[in-house]
PDB file of N, CA and C in Angstrom:
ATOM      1  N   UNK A   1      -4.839   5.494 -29.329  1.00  0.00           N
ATOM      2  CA  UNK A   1      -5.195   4.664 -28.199  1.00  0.00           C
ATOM      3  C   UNK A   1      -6.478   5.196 -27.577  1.00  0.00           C
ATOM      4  N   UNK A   2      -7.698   4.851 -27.672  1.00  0.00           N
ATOM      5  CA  UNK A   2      -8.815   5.326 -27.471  1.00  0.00           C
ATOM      6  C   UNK A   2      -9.528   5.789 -28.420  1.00  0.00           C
ATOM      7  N   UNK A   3      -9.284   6.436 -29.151  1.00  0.00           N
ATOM      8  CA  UNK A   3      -9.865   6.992 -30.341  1.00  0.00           C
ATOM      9  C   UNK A   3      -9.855   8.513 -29.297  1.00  0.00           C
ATOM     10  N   UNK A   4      -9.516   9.602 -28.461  1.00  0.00           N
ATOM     11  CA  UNK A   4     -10.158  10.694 -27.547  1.00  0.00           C
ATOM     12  C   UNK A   4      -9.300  11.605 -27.889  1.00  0.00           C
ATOM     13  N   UNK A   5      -9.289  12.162 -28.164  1.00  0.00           N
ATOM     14  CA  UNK A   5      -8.634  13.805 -28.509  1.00  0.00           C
ATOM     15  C   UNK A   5      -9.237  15.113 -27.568  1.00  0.00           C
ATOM     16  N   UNK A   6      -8.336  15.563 -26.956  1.00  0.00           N
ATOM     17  CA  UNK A   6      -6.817  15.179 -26.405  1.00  0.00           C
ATOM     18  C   UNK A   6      -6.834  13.960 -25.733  1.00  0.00           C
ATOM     19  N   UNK A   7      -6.200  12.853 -25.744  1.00  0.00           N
ATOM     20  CA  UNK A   7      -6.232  11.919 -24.879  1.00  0.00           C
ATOM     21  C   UNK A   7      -5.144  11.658 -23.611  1.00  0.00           C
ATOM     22  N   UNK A   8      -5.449  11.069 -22.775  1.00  0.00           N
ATOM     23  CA  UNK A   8      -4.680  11.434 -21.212  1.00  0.00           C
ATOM     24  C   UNK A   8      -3.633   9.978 -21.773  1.00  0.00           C
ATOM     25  N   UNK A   9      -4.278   8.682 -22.158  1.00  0.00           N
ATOM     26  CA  UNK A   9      -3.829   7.567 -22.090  1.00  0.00           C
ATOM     27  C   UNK A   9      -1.987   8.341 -23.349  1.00  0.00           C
ATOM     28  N   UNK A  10      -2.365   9.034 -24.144  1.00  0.00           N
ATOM     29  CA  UNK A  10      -0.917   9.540 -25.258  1.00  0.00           C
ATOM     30  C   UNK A  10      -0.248  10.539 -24.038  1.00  0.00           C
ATOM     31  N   UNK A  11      -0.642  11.187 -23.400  1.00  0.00           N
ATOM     32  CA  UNK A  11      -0.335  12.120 -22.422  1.00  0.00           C
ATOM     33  C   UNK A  11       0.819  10.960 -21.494  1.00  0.00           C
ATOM     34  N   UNK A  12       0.284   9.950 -21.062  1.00  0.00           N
ATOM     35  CA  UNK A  12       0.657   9.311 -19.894  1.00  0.00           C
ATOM     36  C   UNK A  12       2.137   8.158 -20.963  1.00  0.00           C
ATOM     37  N   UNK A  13       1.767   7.922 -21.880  1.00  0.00           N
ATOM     38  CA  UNK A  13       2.466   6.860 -22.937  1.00  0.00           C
ATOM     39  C   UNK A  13       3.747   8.016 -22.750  1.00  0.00           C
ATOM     40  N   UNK A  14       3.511   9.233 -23.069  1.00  0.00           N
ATOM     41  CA  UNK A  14       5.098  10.434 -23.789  1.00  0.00           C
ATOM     42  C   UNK A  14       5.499  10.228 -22.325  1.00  0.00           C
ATOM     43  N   UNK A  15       5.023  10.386 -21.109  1.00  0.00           N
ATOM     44  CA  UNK A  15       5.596  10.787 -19.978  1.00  0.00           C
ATOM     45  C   UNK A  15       6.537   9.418 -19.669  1.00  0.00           C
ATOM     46  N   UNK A  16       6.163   8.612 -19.740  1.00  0.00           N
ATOM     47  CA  UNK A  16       7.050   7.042 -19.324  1.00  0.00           C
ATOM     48  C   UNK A  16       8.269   7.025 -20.192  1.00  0.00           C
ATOM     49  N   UNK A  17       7.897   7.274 -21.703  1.00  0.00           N
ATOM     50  CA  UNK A  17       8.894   7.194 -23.008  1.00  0.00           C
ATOM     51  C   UNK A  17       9.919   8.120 -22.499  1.00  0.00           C
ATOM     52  N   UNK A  18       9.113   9.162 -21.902  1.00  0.00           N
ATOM     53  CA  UNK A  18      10.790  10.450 -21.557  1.00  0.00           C
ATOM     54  C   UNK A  18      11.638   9.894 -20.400  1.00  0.00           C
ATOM     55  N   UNK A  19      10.589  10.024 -19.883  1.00  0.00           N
ATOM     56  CA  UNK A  19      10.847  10.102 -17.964  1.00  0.00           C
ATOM     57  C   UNK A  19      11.185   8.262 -17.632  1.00  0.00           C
ATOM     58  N   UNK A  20      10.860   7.488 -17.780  1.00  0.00           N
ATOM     59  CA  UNK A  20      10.846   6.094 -17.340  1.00  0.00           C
ATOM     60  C   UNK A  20      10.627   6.054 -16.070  1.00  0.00           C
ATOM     61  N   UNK A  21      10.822   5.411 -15.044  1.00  0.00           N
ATOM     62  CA  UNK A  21      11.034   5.081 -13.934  1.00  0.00           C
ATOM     63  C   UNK A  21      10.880   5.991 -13.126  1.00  0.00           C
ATOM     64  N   UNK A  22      11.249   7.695 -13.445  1.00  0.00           N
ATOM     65  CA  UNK A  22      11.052   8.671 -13.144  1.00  0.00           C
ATOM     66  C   UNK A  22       9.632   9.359 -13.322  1.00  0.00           C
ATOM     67  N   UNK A  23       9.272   9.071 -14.135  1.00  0.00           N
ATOM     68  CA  UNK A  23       7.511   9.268 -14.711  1.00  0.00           C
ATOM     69  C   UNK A  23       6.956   9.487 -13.241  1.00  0.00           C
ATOM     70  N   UNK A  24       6.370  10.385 -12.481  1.00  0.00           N
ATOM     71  CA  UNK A  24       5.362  10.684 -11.891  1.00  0.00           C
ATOM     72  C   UNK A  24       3.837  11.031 -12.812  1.00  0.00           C
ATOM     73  N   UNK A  25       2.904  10.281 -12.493  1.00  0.00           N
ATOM     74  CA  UNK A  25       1.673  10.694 -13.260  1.00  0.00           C
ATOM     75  C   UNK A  25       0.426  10.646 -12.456  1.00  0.00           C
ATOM     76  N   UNK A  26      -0.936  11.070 -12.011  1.00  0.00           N
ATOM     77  CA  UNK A  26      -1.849  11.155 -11.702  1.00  0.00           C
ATOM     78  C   UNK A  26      -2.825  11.472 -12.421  1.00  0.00           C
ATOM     79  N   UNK A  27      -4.087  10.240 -11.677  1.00  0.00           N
ATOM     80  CA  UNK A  27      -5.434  11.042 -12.983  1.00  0.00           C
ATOM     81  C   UNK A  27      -6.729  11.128 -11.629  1.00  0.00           C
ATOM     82  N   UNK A  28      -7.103  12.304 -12.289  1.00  0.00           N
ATOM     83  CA  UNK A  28      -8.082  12.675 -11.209  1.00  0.00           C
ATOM     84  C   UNK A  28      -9.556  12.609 -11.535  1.00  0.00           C
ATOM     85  N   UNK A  29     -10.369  13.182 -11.295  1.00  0.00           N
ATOM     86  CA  UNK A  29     -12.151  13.062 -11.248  1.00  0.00           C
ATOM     87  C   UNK A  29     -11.921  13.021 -13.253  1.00  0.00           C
ATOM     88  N   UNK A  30     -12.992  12.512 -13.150  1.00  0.00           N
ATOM     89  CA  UNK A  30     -13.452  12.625 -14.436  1.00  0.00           C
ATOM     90  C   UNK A  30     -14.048  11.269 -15.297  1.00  0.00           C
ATOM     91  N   UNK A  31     -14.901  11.476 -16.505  1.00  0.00           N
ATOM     92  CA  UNK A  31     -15.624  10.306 -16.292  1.00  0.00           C
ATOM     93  C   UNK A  31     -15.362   9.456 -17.442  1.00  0.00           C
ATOM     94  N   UNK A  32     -15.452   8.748 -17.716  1.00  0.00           N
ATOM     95  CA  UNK A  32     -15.323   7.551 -18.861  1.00  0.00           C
ATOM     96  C   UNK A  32     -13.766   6.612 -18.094  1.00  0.00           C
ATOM     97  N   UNK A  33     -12.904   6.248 -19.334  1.00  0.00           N
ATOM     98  CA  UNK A  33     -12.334   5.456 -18.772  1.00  0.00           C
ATOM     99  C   UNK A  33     -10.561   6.062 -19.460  1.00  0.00           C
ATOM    100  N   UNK A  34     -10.495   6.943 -19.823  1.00  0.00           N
ATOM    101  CA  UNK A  34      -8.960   7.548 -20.405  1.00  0.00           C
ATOM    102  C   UNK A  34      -7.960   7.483 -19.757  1.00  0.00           C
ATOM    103  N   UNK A  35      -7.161   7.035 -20.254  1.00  0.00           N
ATOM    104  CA  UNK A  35      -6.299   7.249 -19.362  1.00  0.00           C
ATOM    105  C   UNK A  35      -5.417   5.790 -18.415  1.00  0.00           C
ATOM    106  N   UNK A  36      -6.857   5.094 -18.074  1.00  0.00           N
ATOM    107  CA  UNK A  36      -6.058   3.860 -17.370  1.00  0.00           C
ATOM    108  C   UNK A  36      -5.551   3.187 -18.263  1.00  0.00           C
ATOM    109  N   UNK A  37      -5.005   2.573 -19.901  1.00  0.00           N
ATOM    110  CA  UNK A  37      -4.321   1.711 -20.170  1.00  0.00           C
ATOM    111  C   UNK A  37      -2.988   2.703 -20.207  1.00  0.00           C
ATOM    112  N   UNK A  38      -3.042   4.129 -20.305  1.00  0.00           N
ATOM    113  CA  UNK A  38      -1.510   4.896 -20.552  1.00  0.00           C
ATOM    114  C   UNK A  38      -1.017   4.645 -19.023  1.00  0.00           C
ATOM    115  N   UNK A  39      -1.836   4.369 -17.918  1.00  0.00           N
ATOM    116  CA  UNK A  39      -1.174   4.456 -16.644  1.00  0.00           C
ATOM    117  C   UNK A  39      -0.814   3.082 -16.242  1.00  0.00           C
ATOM    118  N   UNK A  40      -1.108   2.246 -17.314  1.00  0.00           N
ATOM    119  CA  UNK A  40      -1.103   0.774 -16.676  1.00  0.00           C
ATOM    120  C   UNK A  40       0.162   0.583 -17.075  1.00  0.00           C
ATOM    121  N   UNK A  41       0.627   1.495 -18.507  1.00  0.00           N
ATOM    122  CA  UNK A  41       2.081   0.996 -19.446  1.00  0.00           C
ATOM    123  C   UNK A  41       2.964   1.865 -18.485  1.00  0.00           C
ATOM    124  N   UNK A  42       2.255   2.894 -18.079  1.00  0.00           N
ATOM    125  CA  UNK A  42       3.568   4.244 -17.194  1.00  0.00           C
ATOM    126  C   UNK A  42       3.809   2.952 -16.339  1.00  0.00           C
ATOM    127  N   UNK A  43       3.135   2.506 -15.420  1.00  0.00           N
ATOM    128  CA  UNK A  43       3.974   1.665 -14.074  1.00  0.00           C
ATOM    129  C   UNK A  43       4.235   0.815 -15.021  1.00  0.00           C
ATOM    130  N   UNK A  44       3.793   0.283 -15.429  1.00  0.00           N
ATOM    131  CA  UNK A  44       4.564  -1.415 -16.037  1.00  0.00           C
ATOM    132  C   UNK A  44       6.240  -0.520 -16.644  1.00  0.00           C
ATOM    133  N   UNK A  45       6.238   0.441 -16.861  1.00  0.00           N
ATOM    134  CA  UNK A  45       7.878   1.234 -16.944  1.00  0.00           C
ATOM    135  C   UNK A  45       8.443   1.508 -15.786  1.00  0.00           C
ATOM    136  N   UNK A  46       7.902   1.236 -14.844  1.00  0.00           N
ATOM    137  CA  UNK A  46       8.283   1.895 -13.477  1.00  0.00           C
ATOM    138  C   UNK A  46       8.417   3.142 -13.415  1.00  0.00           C
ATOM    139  N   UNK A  47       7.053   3.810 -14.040  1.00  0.00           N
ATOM    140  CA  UNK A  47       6.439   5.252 -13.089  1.00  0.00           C
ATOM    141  C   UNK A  47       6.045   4.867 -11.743  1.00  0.00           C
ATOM    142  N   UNK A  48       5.676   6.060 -10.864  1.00  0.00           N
ATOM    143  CA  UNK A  48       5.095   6.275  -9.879  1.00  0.00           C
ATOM    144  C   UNK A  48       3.116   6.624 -10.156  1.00  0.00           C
ATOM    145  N   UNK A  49       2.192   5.730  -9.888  1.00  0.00           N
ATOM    146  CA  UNK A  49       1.273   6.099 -10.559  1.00  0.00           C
ATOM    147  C   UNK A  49       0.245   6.403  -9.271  1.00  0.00           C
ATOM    148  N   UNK A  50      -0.780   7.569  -9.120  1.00  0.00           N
ATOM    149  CA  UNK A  50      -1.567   7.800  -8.076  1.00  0.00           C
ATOM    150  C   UNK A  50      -2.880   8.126  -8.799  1.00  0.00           C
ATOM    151  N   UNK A  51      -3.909   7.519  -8.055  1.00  0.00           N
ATOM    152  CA  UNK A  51      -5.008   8.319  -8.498  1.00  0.00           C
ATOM    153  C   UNK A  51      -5.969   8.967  -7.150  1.00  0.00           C
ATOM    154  N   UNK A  52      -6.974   9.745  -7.511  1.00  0.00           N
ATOM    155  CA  UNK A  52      -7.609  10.772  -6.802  1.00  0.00           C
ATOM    156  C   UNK A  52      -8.946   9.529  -5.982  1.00  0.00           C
ATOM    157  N   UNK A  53      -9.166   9.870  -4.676  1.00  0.00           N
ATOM    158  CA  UNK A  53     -10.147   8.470  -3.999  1.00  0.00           C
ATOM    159  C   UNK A  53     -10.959   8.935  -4.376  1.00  0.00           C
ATOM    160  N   UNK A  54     -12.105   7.760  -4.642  1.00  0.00           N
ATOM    161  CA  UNK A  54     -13.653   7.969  -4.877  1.00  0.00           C
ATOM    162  C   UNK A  54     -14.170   8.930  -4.022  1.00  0.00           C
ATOM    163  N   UNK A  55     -14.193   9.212  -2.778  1.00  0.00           N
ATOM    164  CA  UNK A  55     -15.216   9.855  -2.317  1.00  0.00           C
ATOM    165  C   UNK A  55     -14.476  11.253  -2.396  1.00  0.00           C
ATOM    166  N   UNK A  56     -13.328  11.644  -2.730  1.00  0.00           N
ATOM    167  CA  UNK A  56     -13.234  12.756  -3.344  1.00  0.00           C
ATOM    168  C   UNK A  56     -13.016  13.133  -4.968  1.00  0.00           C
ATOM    169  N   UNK A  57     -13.831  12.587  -5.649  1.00  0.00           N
ATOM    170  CA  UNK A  57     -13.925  12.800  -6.698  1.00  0.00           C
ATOM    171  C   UNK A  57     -15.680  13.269  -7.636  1.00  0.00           C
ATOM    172  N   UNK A  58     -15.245  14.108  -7.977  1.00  0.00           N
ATOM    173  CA  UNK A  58     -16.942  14.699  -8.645  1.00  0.00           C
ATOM    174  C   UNK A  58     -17.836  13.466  -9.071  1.00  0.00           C
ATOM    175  N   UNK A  59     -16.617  12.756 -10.135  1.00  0.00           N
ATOM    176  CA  UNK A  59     -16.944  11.748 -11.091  1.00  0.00           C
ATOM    177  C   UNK A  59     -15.975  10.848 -10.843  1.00  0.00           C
ATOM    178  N   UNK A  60     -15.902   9.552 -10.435  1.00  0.00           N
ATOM    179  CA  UNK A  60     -14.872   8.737 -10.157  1.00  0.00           C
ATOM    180  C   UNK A  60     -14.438   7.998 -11.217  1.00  0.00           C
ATOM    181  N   UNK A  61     -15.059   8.013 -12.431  1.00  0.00           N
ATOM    182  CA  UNK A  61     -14.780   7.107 -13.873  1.00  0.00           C
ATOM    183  C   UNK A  61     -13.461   6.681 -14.085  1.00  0.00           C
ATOM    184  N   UNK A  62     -13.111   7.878 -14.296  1.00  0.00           N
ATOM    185  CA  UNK A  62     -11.687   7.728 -14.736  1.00  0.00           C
ATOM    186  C   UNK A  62     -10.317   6.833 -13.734  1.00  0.00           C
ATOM    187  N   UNK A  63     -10.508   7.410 -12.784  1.00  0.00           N
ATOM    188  CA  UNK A  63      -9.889   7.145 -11.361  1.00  0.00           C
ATOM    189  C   UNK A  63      -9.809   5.523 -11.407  1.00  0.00           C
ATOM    190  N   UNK A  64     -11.512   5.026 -11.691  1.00  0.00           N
ATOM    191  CA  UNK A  64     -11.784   4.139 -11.148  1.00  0.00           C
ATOM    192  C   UNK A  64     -11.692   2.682 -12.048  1.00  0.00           C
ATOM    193  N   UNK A  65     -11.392   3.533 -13.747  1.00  0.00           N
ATOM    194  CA  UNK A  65     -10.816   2.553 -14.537  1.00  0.00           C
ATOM    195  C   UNK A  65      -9.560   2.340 -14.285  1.00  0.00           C
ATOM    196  N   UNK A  66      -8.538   2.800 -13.453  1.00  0.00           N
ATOM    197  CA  UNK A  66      -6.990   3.040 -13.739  1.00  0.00           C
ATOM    198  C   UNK A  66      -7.028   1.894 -12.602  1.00  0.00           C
ATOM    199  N   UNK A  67      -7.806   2.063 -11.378  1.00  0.00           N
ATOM    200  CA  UNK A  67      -8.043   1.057 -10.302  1.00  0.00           C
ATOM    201  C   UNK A  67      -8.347  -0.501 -10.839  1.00  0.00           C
ATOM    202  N   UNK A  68      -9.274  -0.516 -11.496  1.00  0.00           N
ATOM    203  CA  UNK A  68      -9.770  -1.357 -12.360  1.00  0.00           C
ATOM    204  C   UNK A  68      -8.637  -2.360 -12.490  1.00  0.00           C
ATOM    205  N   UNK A  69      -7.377  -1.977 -13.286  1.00  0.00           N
ATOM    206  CA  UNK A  69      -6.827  -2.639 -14.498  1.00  0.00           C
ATOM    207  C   UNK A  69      -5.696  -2.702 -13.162  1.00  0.00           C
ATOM    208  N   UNK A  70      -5.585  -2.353 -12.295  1.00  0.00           N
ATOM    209  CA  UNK A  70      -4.017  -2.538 -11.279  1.00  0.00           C
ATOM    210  C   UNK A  70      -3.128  -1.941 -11.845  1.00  0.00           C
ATOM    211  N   UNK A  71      -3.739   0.016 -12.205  1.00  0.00           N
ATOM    212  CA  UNK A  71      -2.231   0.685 -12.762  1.00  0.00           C
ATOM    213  C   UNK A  71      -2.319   1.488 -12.043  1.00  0.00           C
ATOM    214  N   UNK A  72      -2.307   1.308 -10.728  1.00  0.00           N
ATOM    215  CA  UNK A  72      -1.860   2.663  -9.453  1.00  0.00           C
ATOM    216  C   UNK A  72      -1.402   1.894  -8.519  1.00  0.00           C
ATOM    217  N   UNK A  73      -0.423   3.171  -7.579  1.00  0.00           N
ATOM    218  CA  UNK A  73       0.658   2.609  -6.692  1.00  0.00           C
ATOM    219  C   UNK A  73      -0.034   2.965  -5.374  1.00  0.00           C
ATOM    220  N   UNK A  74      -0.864   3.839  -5.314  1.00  0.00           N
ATOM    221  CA  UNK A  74      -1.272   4.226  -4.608  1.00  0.00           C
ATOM    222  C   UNK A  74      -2.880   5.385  -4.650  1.00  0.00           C
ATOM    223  N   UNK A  75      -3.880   5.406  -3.882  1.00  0.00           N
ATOM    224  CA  UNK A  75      -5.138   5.818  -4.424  1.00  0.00           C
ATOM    225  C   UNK A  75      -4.795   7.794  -3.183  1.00  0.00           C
ATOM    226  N   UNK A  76      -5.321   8.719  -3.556  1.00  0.00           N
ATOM    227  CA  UNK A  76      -5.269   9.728  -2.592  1.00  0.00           C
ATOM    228  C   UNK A  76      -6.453  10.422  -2.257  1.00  0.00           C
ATOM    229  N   UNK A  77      -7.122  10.900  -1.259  1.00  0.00           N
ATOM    230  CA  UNK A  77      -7.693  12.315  -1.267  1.00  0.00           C
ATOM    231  C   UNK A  77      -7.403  13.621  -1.733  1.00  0.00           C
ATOM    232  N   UNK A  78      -8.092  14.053  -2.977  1.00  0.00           N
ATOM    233  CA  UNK A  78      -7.563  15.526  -3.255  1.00  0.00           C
ATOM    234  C   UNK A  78      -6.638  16.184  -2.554  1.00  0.00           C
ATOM    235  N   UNK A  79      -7.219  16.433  -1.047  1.00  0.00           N
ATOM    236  CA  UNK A  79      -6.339  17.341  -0.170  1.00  0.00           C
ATOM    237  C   UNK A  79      -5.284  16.655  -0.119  1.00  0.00           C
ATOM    238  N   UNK A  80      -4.362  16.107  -0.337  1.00  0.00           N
ATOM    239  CA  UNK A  80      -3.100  15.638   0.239  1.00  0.00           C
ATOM    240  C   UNK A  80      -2.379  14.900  -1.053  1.00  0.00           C
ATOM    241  N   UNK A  81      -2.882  14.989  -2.403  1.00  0.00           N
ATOM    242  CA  UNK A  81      -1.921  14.997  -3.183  1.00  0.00           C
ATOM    243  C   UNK A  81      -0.977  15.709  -3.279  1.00  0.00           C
ATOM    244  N   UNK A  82      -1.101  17.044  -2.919  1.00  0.00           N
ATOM    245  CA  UNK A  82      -0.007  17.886  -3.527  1.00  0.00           C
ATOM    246  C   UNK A  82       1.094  17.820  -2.759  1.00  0.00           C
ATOM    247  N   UNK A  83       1.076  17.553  -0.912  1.00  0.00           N
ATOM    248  CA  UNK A  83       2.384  17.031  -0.087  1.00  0.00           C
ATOM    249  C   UNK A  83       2.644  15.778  -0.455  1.00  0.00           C
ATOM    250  N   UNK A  84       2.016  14.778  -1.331  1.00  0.00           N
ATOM    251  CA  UNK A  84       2.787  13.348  -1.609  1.00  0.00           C
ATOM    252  C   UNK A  84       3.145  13.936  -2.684  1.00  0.00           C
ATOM    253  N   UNK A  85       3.285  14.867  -3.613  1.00  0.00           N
ATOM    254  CA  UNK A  85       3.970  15.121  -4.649  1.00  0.00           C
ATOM    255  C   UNK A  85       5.257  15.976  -4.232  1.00  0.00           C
ATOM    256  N   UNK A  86       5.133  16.593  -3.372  1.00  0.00           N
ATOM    257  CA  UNK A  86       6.283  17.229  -2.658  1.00  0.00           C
ATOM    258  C   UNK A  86       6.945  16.264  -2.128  1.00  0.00           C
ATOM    259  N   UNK A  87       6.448  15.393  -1.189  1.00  0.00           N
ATOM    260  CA  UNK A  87       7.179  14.390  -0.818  1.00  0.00           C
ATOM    261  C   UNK A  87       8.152  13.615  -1.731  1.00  0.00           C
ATOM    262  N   UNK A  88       7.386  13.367  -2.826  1.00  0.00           N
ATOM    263  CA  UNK A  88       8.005  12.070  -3.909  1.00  0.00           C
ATOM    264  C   UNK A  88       9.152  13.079  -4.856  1.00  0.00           C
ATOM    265  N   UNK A  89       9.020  14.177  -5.069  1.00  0.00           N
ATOM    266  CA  UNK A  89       9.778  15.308  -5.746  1.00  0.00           C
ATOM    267  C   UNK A  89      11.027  15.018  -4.589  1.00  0.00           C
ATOM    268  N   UNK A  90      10.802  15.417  -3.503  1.00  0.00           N
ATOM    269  CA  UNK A  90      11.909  16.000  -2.383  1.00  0.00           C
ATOM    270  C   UNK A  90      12.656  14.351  -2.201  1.00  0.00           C
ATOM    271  N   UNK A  91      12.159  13.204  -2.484  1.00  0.00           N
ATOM    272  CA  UNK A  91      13.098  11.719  -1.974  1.00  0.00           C
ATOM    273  C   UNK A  91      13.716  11.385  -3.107  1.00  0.00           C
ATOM    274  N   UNK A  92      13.164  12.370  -4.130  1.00  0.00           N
ATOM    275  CA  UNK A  92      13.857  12.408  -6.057  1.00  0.00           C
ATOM    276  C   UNK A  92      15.233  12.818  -5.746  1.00  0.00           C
ATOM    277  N   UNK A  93      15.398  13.908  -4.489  1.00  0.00           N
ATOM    278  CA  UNK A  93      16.153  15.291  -5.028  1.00  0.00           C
ATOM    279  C   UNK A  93      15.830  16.196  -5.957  1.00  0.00           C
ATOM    280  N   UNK A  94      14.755  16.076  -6.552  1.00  0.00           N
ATOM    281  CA  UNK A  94      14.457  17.419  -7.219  1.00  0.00           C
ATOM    282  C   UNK A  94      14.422  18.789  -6.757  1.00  0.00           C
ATOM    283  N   UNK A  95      14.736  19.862  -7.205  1.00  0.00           N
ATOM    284  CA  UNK A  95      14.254  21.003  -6.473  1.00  0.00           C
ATOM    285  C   UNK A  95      13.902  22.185  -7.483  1.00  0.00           C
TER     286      UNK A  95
END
């Protein structure tokens, strides 16, 4: 899927196949476009899908293909991903 080795879009495909519905995934700075059709299939499984906001991102490419195609649930600032991942872990019950 892409032709990209390592590719994020096979990365994001295994995580839905395991996890389903449970799938948490995020894609952050970086440039070309990887990644958004594996995040478009994670939610269309009912993952949880986030990506990193433009103005905090080095390179918004990636981010901004996943935006593109309507495969995020929600867009973040760097700083405050990691308490919405705590958050979304802790309303899991995970610990």
């Amino acid at each position: 899927m892409g032709g990209l080795t390592p590719s994020v879009n096979v990365l994001f495909l295994s995580a839905v196949s395991a996890a389903g519905a449970g799938a948490i995934c995020g894609l952050l700075t970086g440039m070309g476009s990887d990644g958004a059709s594996g995040l478009l299939e994670t939610s269309r499984g009912g993952g949880w899908i986030f990506t990193q906001s433009e103005e905090s991102c080095v390179v918004y490419g990636m981010p901004h293909a996943a935006v593109e195609k309507g495969a995020t649930n929600t867009i973040l600032p760097l700083d405050v991903i990691s308490s919405h991942l705590r958050a979304l872990v802790g309303e899991a019950g995970i610990s």
